[in-house]
PDB file of N, CA and C in Angstrom:
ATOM      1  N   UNK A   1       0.850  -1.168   0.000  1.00  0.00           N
ATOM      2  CA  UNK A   1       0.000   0.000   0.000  1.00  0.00           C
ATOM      3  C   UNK A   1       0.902   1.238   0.000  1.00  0.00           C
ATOM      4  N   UNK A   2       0.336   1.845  -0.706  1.00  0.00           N
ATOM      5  CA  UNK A   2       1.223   3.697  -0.682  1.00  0.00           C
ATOM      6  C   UNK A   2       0.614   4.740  -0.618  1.00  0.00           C
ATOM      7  N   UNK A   3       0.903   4.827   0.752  1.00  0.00           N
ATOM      8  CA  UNK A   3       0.163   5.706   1.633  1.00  0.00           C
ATOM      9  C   UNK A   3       0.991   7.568   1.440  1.00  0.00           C
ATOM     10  N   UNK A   4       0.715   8.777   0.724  1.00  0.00           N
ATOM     11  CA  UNK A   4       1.475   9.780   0.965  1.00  0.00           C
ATOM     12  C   UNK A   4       1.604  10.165   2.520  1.00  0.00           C
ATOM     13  N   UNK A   5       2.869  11.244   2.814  1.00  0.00           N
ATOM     14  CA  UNK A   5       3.313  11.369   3.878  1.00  0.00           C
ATOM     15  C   UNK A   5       2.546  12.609   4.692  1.00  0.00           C
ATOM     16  N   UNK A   6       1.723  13.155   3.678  1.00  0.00           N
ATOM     17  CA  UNK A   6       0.327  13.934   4.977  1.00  0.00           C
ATOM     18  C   UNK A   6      -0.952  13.356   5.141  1.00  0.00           C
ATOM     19  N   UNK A   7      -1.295  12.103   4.460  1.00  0.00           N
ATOM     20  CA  UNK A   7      -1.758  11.076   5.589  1.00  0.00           C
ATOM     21  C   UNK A   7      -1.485  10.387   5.803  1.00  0.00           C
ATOM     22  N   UNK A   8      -0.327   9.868   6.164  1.00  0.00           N
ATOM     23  CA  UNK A   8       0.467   9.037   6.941  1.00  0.00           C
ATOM     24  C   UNK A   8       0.552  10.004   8.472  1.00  0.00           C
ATOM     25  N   UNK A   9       1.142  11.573   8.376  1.00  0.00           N
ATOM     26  CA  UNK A   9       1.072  11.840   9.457  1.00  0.00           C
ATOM     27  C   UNK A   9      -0.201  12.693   9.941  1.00  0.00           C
ATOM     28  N   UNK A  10      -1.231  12.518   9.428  1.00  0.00           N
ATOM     29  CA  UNK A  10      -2.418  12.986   9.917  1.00  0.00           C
ATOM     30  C   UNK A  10      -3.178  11.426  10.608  1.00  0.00           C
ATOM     31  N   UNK A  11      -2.525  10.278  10.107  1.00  0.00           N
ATOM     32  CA  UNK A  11      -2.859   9.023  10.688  1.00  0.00           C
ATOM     33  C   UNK A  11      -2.828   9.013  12.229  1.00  0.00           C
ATOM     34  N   UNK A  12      -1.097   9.624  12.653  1.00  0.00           N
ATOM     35  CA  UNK A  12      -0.209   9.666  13.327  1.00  0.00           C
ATOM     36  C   UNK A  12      -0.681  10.358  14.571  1.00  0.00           C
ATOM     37  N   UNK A  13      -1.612  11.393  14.073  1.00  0.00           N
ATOM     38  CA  UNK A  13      -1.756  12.630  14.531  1.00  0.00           C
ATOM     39  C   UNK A  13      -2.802  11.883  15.154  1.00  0.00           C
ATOM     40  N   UNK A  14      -4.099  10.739  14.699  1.00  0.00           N
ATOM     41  CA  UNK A  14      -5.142  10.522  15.326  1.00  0.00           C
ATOM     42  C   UNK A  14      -4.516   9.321  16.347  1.00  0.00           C
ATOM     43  N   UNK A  15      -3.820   8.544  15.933  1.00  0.00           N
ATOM     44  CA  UNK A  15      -3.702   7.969  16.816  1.00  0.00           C
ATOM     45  C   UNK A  15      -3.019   7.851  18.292  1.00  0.00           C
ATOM     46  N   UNK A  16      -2.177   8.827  18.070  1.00  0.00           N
ATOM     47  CA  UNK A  16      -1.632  10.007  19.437  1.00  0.00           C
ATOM     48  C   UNK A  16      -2.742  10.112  20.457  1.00  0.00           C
ATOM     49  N   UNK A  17      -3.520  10.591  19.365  1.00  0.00           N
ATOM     50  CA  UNK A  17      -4.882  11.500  20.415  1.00  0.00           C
ATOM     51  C   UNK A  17      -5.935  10.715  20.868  1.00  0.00           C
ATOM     52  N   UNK A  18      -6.206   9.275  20.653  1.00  0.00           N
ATOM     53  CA  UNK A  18      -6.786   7.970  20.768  1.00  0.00           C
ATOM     54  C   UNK A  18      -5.993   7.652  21.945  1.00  0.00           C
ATOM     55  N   UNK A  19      -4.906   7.308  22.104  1.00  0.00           N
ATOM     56  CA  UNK A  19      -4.120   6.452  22.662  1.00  0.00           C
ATOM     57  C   UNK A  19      -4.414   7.419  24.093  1.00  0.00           C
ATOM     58  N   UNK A  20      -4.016   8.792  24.155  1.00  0.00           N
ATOM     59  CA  UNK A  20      -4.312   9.372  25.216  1.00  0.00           C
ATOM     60  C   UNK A  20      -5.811   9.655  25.924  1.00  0.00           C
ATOM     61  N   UNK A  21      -6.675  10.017  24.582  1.00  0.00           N
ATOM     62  CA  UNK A  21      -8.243   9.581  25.625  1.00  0.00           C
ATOM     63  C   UNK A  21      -8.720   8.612  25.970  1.00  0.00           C
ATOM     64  N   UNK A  22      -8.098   7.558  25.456  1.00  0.00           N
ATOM     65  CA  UNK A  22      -8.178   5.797  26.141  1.00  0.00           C
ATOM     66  C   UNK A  22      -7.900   6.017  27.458  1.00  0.00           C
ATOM     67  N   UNK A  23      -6.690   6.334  27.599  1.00  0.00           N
ATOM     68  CA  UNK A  23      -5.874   6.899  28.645  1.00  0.00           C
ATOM     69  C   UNK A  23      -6.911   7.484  30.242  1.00  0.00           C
ATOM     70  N   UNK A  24      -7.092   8.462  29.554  1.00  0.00           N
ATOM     71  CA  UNK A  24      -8.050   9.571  30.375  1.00  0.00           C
ATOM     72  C   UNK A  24      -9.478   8.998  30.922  1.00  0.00           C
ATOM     73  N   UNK A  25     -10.187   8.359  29.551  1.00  0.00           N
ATOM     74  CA  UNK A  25     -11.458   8.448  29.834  1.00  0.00           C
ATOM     75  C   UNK A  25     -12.346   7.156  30.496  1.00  0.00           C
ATOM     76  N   UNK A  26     -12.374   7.225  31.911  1.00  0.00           N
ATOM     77  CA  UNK A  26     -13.005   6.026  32.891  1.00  0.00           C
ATOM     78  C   UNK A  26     -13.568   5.833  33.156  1.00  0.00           C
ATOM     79  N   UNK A  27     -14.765   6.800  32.938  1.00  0.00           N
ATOM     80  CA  UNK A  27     -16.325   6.723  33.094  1.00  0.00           C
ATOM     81  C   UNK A  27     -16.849   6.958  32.252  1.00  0.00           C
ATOM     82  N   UNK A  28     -17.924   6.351  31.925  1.00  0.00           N
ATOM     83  CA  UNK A  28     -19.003   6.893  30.660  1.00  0.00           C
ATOM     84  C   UNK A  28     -19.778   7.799  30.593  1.00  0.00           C
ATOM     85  N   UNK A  29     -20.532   8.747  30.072  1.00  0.00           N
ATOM     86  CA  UNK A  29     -21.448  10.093  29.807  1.00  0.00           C
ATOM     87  C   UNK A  29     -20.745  10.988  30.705  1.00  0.00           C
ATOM     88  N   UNK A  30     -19.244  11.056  30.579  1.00  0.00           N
ATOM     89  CA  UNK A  30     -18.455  12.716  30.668  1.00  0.00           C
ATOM     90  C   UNK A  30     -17.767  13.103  30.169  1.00  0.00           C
ATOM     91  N   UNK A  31     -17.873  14.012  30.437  1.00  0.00           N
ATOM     92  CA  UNK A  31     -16.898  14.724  28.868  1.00  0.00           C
ATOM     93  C   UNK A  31     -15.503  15.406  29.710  1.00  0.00           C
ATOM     94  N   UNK A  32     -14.605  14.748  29.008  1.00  0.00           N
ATOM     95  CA  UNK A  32     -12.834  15.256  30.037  1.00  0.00           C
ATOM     96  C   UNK A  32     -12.382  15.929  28.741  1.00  0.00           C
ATOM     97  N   UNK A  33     -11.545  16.977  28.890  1.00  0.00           N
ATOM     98  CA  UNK A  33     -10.923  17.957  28.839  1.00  0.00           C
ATOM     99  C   UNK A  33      -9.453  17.647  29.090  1.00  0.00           C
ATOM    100  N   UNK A  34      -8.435  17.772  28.207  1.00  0.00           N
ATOM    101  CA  UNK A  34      -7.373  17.485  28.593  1.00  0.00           C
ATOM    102  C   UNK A  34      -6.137  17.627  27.221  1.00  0.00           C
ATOM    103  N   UNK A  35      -5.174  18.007  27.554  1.00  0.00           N
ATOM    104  CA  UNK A  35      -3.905  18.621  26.397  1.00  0.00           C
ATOM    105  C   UNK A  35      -4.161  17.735  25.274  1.00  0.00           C
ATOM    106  N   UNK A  36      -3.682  18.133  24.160  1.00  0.00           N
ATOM    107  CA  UNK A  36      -3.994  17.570  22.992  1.00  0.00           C
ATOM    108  C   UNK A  36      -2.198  17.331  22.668  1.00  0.00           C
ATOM    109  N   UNK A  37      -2.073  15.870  22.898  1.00  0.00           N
ATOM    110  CA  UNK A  37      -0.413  15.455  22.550  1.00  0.00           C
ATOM    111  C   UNK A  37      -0.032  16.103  21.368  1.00  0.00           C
ATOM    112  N   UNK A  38      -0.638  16.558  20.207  1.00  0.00           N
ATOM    113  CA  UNK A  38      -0.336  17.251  19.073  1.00  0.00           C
ATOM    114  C   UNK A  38       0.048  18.588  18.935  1.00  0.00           C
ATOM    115  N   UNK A  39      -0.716  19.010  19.653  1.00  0.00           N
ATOM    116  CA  UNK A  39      -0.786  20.443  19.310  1.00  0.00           C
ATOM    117  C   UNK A  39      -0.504  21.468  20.519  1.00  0.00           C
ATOM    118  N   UNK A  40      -1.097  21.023  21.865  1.00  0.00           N
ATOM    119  CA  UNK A  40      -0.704  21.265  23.191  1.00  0.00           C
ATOM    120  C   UNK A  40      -2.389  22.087  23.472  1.00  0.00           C
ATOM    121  N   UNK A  41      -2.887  22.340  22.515  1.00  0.00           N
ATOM    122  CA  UNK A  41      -3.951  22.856  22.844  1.00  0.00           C
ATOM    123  C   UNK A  41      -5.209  22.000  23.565  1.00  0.00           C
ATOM    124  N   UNK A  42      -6.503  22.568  23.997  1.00  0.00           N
ATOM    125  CA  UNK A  42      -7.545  21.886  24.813  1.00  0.00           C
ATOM    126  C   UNK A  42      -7.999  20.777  23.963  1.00  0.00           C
ATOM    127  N   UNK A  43      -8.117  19.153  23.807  1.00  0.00           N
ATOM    128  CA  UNK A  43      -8.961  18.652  23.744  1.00  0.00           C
ATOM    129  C   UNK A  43     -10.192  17.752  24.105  1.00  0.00           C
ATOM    130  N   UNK A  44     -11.188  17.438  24.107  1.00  0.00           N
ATOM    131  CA  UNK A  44     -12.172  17.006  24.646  1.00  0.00           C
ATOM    132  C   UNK A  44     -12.572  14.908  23.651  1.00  0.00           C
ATOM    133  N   UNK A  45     -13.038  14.883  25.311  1.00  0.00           N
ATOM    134  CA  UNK A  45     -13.340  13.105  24.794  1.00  0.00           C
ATOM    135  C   UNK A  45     -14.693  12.631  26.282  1.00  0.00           C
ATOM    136  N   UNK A  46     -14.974  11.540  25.486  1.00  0.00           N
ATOM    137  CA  UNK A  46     -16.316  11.346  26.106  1.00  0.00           C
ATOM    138  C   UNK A  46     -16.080   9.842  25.634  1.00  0.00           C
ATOM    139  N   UNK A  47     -16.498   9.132  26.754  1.00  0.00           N
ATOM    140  CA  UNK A  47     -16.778   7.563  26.787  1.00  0.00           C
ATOM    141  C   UNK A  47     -18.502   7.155  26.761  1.00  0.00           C
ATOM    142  N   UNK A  48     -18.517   6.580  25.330  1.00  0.00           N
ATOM    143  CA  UNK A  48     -20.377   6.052  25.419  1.00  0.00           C
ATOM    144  C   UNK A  48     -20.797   5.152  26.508  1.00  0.00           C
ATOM    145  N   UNK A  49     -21.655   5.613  27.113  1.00  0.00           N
ATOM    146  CA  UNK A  49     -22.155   4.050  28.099  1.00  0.00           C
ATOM    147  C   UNK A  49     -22.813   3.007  27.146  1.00  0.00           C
ATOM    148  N   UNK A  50     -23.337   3.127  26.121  1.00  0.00           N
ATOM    149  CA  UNK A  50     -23.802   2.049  25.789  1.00  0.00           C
ATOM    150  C   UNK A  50     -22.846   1.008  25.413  1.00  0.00           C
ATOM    151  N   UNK A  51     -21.759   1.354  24.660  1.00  0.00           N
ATOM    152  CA  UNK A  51     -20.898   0.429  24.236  1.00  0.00           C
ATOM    153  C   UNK A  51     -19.169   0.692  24.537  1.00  0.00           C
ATOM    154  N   UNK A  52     -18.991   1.948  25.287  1.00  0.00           N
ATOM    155  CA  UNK A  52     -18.014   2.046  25.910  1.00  0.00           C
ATOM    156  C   UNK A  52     -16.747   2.565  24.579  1.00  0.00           C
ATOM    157  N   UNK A  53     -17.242   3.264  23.497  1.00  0.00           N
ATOM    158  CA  UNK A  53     -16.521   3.719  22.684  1.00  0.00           C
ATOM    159  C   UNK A  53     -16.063   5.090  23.048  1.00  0.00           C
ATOM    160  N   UNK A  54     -14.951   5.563  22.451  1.00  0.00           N
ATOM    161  CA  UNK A  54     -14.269   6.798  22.958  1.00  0.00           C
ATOM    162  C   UNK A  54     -14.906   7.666  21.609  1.00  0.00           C
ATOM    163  N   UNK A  55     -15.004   9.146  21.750  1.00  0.00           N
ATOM    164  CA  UNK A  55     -15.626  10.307  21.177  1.00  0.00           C
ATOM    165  C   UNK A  55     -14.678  11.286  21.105  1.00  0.00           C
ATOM    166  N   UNK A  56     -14.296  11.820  20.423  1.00  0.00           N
ATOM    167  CA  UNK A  56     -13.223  12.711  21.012  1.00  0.00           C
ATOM    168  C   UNK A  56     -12.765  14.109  19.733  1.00  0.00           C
ATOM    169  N   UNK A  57     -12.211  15.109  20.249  1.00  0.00           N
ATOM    170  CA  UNK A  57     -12.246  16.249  19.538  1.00  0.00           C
ATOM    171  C   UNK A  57     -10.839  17.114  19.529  1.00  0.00           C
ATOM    172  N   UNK A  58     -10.408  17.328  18.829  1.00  0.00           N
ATOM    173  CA  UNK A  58      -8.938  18.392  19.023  1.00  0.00           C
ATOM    174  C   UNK A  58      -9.460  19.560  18.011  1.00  0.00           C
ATOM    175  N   UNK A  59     -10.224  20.956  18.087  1.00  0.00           N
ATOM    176  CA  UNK A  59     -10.365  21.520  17.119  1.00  0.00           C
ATOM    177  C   UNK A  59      -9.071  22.407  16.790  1.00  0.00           C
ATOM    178  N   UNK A  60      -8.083  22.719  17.015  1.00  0.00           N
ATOM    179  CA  UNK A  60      -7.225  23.164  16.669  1.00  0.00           C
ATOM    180  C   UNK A  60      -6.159  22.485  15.482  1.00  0.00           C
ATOM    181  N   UNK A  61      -6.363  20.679  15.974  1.00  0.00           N
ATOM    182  CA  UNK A  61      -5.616  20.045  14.816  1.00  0.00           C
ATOM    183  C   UNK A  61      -7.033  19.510  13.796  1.00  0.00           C
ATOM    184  N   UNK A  62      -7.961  19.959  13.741  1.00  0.00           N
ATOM    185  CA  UNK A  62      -9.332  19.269  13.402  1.00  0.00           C
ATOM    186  C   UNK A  62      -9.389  18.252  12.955  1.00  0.00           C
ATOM    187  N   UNK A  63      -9.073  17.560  13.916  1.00  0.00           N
ATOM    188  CA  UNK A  63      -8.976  15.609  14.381  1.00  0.00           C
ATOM    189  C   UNK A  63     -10.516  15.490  15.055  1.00  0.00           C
ATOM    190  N   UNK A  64     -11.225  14.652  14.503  1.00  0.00           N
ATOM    191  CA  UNK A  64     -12.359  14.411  15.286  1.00  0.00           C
ATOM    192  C   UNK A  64     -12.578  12.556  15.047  1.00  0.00           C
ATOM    193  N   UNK A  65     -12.647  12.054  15.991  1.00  0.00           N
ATOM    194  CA  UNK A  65     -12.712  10.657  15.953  1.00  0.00           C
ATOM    195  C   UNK A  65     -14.009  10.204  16.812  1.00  0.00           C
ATOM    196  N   UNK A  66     -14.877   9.205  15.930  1.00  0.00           N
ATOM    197  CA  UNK A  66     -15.557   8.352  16.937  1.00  0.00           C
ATOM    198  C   UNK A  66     -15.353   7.226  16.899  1.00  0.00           C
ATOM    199  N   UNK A  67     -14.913   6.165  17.619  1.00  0.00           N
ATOM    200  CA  UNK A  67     -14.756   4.794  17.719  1.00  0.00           C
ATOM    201  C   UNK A  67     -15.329   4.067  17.505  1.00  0.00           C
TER     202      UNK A  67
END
Protein backbone atom coordinates (compact mmCIF):
# COMPACT_ATOMS: atom_id res chain seq x y z
CA UNK A 1 0.00 0.00 0.00
CA UNK A 2 1.22 3.70 -0.68
CA UNK A 3 0.16 5.71 1.63
CA UNK A 4 1.48 9.78 0.97
CA UNK A 5 3.31 11.37 3.88
CA UNK A 6 0.33 13.93 4.98
CA UNK A 7 -1.76 11.08 5.59
CA UNK A 8 0.47 9.04 6.94
CA UNK A 9 1.07 11.84 9.46
CA UNK A 10 -2.42 12.99 9.92
CA UNK A 11 -2.86 9.02 10.69
CA UNK A 12 -0.21 9.67 13.33
CA UNK A 13 -1.76 12.63 14.53
CA UNK A 14 -5.14 10.52 15.33
CA UNK A 15 -3.70 7.97 16.82
CA UNK A 16 -1.63 10.01 19.44
CA UNK A 17 -4.88 11.50 20.41
CA UNK A 18 -6.79 7.97 20.77
CA UNK A 19 -4.12 6.45 22.66
CA UNK A 20 -4.31 9.37 25.22
CA UNK A 21 -8.24 9.58 25.63
CA UNK A 22 -8.18 5.80 26.14
CA UNK A 23 -5.87 6.90 28.65
CA UNK A 24 -8.05 9.57 30.38
CA UNK A 25 -11.46 8.45 29.83
CA UNK A 26 -13.00 6.03 32.89
CA UNK A 27 -16.32 6.72 33.09
CA UNK A 28 -19.00 6.89 30.66
CA UNK A 29 -21.45 10.09 29.81
CA UNK A 30 -18.46 12.72 30.67
CA UNK A 31 -16.90 14.72 28.87
CA UNK A 32 -12.83 15.26 30.04
CA UNK A 33 -10.92 17.96 28.84
CA UNK A 34 -7.37 17.49 28.59
CA UNK A 35 -3.90 18.62 26.40
CA UNK A 36 -3.99 17.57 22.99
CA UNK A 37 -0.41 15.45 22.55
CA UNK A 38 -0.34 17.25 19.07
CA UNK A 39 -0.79 20.44 19.31
CA UNK A 40 -0.70 21.27 23.19
CA UNK A 41 -3.95 22.86 22.84
CA UNK A 42 -7.55 21.89 24.81
CA UNK A 43 -8.96 18.65 23.74
CA UNK A 44 -12.17 17.01 24.65
CA UNK A 45 -13.34 13.11 24.79
CA UNK A 46 -16.32 11.35 26.11
CA UNK A 47 -16.78 7.56 26.79
CA UNK A 48 -20.38 6.05 25.42
CA UNK A 49 -22.15 4.05 28.10
CA UNK A 50 -23.80 2.05 25.79
CA UNK A 51 -20.90 0.43 24.24
CA UNK A 52 -18.01 2.05 25.91
CA UNK A 53 -16.52 3.72 22.68
CA UNK A 54 -14.27 6.80 22.96
CA UNK A 55 -15.63 10.31 21.18
CA UNK A 56 -13.22 12.71 21.01
CA UNK A 57 -12.25 16.25 19.54
CA UNK A 58 -8.94 18.39 19.02
CA UNK A 59 -10.36 21.52 17.12
CA UNK A 60 -7.22 23.16 16.67
CA UNK A 61 -5.62 20.04 14.82
CA UNK A 62 -9.33 19.27 13.40
CA UNK A 63 -8.98 15.61 14.38
CA UNK A 64 -12.36 14.41 15.29
CA UNK A 65 -12.71 10.66 15.95
CA UNK A 66 -15.56 8.35 16.94
CA UNK A 67 -14.76 4.79 17.72
Amino acid sequence: MNIDLETKATAEKGIRLIKKARAICKTANKTYEFECPNCGEKARAGKASINNHIHLRCDKCNISIMQ
